[in-house]
N, C-alpha and C. Protein backbone atom coordinates (compact mmCIF):
# COMPACT_ATOMS: atom_id res chain seq x y z
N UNK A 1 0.84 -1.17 0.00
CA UNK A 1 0.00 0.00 0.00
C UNK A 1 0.89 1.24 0.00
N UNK A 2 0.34 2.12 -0.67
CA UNK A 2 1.30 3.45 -0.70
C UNK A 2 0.56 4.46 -0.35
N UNK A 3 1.13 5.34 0.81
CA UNK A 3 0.25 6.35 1.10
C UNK A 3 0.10 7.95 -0.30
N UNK A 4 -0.43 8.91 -0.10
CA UNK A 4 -0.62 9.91 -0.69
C UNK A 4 -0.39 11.02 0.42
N UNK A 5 1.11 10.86 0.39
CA UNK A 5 1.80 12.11 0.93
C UNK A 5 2.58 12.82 -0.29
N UNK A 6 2.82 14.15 0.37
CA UNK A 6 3.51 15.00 -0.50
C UNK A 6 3.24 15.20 -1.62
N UNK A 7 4.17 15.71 -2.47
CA UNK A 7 3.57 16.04 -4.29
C UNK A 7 3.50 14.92 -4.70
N UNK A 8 3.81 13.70 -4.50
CA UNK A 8 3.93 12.70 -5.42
C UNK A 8 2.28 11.96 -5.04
N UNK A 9 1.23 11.84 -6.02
CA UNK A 9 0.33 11.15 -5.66
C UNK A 9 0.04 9.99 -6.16
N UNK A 10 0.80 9.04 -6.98
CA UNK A 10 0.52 8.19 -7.50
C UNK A 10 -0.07 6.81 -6.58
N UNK A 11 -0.86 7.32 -5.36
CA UNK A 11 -0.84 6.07 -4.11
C UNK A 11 -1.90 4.95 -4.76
N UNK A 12 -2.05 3.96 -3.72
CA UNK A 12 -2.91 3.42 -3.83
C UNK A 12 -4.34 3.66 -4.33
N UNK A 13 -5.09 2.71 -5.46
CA UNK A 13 -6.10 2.91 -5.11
C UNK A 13 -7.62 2.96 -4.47
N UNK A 14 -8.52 3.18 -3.83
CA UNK A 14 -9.41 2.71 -3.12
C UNK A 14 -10.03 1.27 -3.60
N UNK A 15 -10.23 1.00 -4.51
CA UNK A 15 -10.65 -0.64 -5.09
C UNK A 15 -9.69 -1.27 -4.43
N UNK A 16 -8.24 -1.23 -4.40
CA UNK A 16 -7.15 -1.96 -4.22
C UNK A 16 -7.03 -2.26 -2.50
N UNK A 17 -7.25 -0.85 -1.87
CA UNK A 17 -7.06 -0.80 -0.51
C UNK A 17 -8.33 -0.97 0.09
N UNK A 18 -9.48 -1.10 -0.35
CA UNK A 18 -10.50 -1.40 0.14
C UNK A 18 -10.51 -2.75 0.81
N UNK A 19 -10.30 -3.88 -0.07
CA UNK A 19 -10.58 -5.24 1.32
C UNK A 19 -9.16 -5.73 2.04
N UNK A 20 -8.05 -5.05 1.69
CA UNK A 20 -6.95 -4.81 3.02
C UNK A 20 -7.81 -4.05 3.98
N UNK A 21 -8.31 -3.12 3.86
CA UNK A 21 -9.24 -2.21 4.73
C UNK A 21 -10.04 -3.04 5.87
N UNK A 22 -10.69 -3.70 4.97
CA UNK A 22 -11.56 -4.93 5.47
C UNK A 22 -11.05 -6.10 6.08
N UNK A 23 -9.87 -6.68 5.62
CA UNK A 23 -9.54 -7.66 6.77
C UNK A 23 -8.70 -7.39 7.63
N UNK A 24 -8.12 -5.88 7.51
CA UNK A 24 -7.33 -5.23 9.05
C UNK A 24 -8.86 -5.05 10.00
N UNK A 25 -9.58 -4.43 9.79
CA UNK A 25 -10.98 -4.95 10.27
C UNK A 25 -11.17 -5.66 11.28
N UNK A 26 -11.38 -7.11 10.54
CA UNK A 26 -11.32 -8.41 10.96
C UNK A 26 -10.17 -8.79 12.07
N UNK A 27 -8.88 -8.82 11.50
CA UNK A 27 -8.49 -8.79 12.85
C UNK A 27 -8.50 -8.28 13.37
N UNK A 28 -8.51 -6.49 13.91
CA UNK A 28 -8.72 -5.65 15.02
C UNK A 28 -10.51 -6.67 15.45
N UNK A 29 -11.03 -6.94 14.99
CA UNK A 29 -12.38 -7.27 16.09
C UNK A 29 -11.99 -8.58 16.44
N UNK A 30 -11.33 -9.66 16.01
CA UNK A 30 -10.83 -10.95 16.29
C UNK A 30 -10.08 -10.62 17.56
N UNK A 31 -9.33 -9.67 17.49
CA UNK A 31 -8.16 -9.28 18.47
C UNK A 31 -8.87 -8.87 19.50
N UNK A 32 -9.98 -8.17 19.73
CA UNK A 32 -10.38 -7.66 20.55
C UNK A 32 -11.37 -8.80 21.18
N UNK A 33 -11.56 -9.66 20.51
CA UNK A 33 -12.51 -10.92 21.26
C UNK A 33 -11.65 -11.71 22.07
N UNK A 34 -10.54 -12.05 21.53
CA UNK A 34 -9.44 -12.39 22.21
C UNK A 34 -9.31 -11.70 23.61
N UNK A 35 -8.79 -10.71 23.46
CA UNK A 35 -8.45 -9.98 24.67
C UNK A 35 -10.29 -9.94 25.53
N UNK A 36 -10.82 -9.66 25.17
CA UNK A 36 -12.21 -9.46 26.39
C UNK A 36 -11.96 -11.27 26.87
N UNK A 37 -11.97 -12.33 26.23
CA UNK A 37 -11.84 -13.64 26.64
C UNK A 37 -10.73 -13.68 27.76
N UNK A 38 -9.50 -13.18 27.15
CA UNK A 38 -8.51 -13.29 27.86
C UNK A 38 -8.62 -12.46 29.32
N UNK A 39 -9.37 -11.35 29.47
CA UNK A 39 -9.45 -10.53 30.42
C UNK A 39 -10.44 -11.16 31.62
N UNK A 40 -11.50 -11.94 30.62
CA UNK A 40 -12.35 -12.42 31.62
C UNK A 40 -12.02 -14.08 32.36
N UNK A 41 -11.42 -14.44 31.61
CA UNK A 41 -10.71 -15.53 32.08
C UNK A 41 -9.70 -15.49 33.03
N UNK A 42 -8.76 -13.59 33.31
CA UNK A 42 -8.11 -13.75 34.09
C UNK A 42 -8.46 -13.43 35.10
N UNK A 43 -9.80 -12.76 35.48
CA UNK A 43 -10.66 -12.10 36.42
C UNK A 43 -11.19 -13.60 37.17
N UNK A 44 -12.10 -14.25 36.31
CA UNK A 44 -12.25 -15.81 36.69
C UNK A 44 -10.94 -16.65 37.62
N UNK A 45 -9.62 -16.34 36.95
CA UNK A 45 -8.33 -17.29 38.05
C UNK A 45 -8.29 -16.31 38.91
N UNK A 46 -8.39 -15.62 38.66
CA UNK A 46 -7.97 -14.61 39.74
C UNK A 46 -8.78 -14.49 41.13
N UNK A 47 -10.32 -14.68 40.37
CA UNK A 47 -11.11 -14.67 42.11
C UNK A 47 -11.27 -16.14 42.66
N UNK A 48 -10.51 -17.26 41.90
CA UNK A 48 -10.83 -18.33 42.21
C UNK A 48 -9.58 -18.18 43.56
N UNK A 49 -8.40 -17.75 42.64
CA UNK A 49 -7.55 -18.10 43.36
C UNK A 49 -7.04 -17.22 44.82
N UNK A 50 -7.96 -16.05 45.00
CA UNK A 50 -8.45 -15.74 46.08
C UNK A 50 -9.72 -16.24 47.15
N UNK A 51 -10.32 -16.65 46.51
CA UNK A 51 -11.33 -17.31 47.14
C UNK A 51 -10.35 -18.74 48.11
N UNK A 52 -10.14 -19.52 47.24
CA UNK A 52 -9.19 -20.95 47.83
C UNK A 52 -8.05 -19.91 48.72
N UNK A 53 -7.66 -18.88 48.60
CA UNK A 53 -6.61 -18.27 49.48
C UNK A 53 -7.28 -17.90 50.62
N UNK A 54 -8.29 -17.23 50.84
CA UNK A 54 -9.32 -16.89 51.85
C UNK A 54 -9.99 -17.72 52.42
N UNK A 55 -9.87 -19.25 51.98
CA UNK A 55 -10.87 -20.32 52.44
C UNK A 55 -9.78 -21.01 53.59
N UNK A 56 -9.07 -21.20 52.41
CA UNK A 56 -7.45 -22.16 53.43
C UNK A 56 -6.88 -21.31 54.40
N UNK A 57 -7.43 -19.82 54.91
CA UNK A 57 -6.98 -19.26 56.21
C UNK A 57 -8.04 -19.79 57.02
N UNK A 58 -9.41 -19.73 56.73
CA UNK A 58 -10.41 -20.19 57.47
C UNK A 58 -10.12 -21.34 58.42
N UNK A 59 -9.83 -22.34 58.13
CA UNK A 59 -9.55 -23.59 58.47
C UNK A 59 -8.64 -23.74 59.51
């Protein structure tokens, strides 16, 4: 892809950069499903592994 800086404009054109457009897209929302999974999964070990820490003082 070539941007359209400066005098020289011969860049890309929108037909061309359009479904690069589209599957940078795709992964930015792939990526971001990832990470909410990953975030909530670490919230999940995380209160487990306080919970079993708070239980095993009980005892």
């Amino acid at each position: 892809m070539e941007p359209c800086a400066g005098a020289r404009r011969d860049c890309t054109s929108f037909t061309a950069a359009s479904p690069v457009y589209e599957q940078a897209g795709r992964y930015a929302r792939t990526g971001n499903v990832l990470l909410g999974a990953g975030a909530g999964l670490t919230a999940v070990g995380s209160g487990l592994f306080v919970f079993d820490l708070l239980s095993s003082q009980s005892e």
